[in-house]
N, C-alpha and C. Protein backbone atom coordinates (compact mmCIF):
# COMPACT_ATOMS: atom_id res chain seq x y z
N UNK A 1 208.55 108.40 158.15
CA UNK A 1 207.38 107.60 157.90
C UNK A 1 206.85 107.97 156.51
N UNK A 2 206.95 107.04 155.82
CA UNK A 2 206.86 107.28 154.35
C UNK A 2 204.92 107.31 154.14
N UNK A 3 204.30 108.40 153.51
CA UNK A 3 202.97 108.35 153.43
C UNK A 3 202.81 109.28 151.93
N UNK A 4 201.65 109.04 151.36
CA UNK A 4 201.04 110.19 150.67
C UNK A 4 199.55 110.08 150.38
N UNK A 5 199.21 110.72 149.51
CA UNK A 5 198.10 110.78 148.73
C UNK A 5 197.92 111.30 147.61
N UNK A 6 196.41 110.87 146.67
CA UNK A 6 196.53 111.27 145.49
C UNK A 6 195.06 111.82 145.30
N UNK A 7 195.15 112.69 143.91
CA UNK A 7 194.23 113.01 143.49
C UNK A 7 193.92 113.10 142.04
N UNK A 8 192.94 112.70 141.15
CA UNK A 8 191.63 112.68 141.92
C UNK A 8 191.65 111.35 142.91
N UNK A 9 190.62 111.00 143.55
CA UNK A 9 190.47 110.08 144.32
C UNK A 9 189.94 109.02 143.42
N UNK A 10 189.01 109.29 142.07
CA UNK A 10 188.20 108.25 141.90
C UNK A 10 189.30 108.28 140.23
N UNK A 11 190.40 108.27 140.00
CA UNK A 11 190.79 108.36 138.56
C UNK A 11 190.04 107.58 137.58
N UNK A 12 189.85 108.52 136.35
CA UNK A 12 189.38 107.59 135.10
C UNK A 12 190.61 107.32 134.03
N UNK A 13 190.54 106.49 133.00
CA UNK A 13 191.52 106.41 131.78
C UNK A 13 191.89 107.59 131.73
N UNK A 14 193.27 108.24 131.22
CA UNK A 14 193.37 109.36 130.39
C UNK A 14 193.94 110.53 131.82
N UNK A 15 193.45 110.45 132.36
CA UNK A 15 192.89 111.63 133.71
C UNK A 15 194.51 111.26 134.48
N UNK A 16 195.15 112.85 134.67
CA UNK A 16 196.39 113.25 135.28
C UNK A 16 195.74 112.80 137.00
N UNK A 17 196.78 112.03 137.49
CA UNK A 17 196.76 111.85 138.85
C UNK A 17 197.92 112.33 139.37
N UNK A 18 197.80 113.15 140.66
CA UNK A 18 199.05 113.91 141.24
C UNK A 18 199.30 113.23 142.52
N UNK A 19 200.08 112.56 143.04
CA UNK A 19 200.44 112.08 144.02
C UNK A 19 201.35 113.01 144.92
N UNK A 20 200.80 112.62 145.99
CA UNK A 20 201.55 113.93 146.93
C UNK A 20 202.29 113.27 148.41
N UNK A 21 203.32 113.36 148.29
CA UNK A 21 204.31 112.75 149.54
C UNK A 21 203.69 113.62 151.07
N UNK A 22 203.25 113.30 152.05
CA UNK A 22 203.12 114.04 153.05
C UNK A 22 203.75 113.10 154.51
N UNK A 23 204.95 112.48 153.91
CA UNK A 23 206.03 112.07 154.67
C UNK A 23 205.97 112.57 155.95
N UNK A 24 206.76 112.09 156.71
CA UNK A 24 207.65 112.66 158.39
C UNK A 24 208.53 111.65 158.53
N UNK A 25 209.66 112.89 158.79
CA UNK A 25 210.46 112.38 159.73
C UNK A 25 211.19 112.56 161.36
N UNK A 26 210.25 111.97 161.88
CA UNK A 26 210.49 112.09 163.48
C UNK A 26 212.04 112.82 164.26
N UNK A 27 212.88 112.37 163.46
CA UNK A 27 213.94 112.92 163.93
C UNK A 27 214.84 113.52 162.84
N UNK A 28 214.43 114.13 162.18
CA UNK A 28 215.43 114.70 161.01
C UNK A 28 213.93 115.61 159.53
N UNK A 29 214.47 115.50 158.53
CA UNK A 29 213.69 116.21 157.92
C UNK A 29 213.86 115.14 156.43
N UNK A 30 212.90 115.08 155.56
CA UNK A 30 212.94 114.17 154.42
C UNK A 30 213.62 114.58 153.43
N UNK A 31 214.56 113.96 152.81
CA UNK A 31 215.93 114.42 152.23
C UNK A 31 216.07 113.76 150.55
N UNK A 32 215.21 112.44 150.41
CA UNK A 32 215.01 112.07 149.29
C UNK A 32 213.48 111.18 148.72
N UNK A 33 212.80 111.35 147.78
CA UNK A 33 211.56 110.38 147.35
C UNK A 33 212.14 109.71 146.35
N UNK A 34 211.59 108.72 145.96
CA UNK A 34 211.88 107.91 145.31
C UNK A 34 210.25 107.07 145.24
N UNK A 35 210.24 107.02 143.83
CA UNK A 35 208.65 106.31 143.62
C UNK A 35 208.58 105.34 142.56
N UNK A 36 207.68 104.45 143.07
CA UNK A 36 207.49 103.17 142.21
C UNK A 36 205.92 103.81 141.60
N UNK A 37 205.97 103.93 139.96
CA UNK A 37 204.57 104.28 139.59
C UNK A 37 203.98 103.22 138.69
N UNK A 38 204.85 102.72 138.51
CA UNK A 38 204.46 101.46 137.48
C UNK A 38 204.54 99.96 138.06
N UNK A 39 204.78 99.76 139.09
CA UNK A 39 204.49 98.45 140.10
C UNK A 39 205.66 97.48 139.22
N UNK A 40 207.18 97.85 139.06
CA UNK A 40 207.77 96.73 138.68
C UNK A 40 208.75 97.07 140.10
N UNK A 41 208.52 97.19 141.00
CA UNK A 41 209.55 97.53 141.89
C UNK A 41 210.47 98.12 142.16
N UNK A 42 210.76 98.40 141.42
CA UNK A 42 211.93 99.38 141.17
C UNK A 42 211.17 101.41 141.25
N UNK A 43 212.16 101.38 142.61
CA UNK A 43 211.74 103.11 143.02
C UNK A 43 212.51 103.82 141.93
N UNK A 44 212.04 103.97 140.98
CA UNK A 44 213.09 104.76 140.00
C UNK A 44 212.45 105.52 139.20
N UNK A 45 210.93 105.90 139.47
CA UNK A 45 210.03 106.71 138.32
C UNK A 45 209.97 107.60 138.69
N UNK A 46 210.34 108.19 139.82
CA UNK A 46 210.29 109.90 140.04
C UNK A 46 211.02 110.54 141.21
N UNK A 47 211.35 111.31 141.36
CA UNK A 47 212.14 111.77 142.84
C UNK A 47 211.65 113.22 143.71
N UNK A 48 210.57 113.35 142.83
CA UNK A 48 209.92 114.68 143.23
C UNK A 48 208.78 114.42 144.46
N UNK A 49 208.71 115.00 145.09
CA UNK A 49 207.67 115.13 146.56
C UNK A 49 206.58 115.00 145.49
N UNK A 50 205.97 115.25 144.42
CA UNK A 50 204.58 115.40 144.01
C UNK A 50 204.26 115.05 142.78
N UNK A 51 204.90 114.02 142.05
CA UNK A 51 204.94 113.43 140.76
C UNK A 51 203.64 113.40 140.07
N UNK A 52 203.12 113.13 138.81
CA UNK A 52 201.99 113.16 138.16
C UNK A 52 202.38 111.43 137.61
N UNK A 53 201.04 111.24 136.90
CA UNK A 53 201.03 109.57 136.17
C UNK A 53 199.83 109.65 135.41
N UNK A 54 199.55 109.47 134.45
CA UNK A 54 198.32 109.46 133.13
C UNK A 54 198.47 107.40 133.41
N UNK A 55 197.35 106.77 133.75
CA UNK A 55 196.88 105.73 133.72
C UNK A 55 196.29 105.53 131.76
N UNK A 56 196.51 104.56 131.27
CA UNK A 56 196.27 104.75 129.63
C UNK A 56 194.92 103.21 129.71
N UNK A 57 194.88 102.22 130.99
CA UNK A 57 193.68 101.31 131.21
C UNK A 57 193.25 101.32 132.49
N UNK A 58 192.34 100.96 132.63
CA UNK A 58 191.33 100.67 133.47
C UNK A 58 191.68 99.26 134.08
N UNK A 59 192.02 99.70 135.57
CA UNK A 59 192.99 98.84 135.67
C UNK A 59 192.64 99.00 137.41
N UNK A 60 193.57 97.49 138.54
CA UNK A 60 194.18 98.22 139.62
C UNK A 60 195.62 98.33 139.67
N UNK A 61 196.01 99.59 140.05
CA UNK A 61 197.15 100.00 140.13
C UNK A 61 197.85 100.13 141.42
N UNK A 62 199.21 99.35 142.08
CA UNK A 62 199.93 99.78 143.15
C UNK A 62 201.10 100.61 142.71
N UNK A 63 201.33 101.63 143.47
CA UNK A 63 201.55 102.76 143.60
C UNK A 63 202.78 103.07 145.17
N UNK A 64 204.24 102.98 144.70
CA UNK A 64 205.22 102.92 146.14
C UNK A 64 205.79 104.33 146.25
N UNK A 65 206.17 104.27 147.20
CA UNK A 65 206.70 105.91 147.39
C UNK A 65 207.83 105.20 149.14
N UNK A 66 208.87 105.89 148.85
CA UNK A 66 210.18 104.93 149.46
C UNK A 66 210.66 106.29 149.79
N UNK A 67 210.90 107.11 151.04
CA UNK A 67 211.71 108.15 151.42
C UNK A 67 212.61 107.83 152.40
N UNK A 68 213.91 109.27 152.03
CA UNK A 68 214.75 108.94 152.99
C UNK A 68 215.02 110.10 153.74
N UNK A 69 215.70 109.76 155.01
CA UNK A 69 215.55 110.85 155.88
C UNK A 69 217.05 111.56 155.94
N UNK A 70 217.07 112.74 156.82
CA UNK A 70 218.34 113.24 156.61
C UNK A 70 219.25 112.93 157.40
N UNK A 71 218.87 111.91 158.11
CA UNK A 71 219.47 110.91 159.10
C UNK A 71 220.52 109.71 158.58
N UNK A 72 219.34 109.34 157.06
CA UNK A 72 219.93 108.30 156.80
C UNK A 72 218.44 106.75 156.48
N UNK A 73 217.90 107.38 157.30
CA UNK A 73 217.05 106.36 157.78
C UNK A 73 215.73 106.43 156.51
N UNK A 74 215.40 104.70 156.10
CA UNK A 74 213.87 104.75 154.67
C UNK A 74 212.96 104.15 155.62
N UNK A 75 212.20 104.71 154.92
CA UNK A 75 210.88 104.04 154.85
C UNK A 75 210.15 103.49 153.64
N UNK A 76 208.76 102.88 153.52
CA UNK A 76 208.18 102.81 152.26
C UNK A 76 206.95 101.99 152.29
N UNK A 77 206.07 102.64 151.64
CA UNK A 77 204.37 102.31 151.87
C UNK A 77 203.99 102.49 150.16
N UNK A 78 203.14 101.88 150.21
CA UNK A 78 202.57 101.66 148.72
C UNK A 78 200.58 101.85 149.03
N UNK A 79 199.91 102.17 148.00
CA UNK A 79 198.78 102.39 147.89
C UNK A 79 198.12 101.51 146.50
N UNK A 80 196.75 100.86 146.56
CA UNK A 80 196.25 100.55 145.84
C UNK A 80 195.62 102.12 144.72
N UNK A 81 195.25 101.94 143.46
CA UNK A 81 194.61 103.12 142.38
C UNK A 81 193.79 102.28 141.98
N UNK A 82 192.72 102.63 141.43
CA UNK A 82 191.51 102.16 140.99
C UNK A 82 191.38 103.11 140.02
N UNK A 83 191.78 102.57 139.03
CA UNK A 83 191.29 103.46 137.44
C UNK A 83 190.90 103.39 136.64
N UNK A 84 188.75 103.94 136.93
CA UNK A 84 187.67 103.55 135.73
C UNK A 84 187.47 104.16 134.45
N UNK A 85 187.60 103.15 133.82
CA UNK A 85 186.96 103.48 132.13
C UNK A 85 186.29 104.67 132.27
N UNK A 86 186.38 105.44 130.87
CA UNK A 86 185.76 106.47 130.99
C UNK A 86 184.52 107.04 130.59
């Protein structure tokens, strides 16, 4: 079950956001991430459980995170970012 979260919660311009995978997998253990940080679809911007992203506008931002299990088996959930001027 593909999940995470980020911080800060309220990002401004400029300001490091750390996104954090806190995945499960029900029957096996999570074996690969794969993240969409730039909303062109493509899971190909990071592969780390806990990636960072500098937002450069004030903007809304979707945000995917696509894991796989050691089964075999994906998932994948995406989050809205809200990132105010500073």
């Amino acid at each position: 079950v593909a999940s995470f979260t980020f911080s800060p919660a309220n990002p401004v311009v400029g300001e490091t956001v750390t996104f954090t995978s806190n995945s499960s997998a029900p029957s096996g253990t999570i074996s690969a991430y794969a993240w969409d940080l730039d909303n062109d679809g493509a899971y190909d911007d990071s592969s780390s459980a806990a990636p960072t992203k500098v937002f450069d506008a004030a903007d809304t931002f979707t945000v995917g995170l696509r894991v796989t299990d050691s089964n075999g088996g994906t998932n994948a959930t995406s989050r809205t970012i809200v990132v105010a001027d500073t």
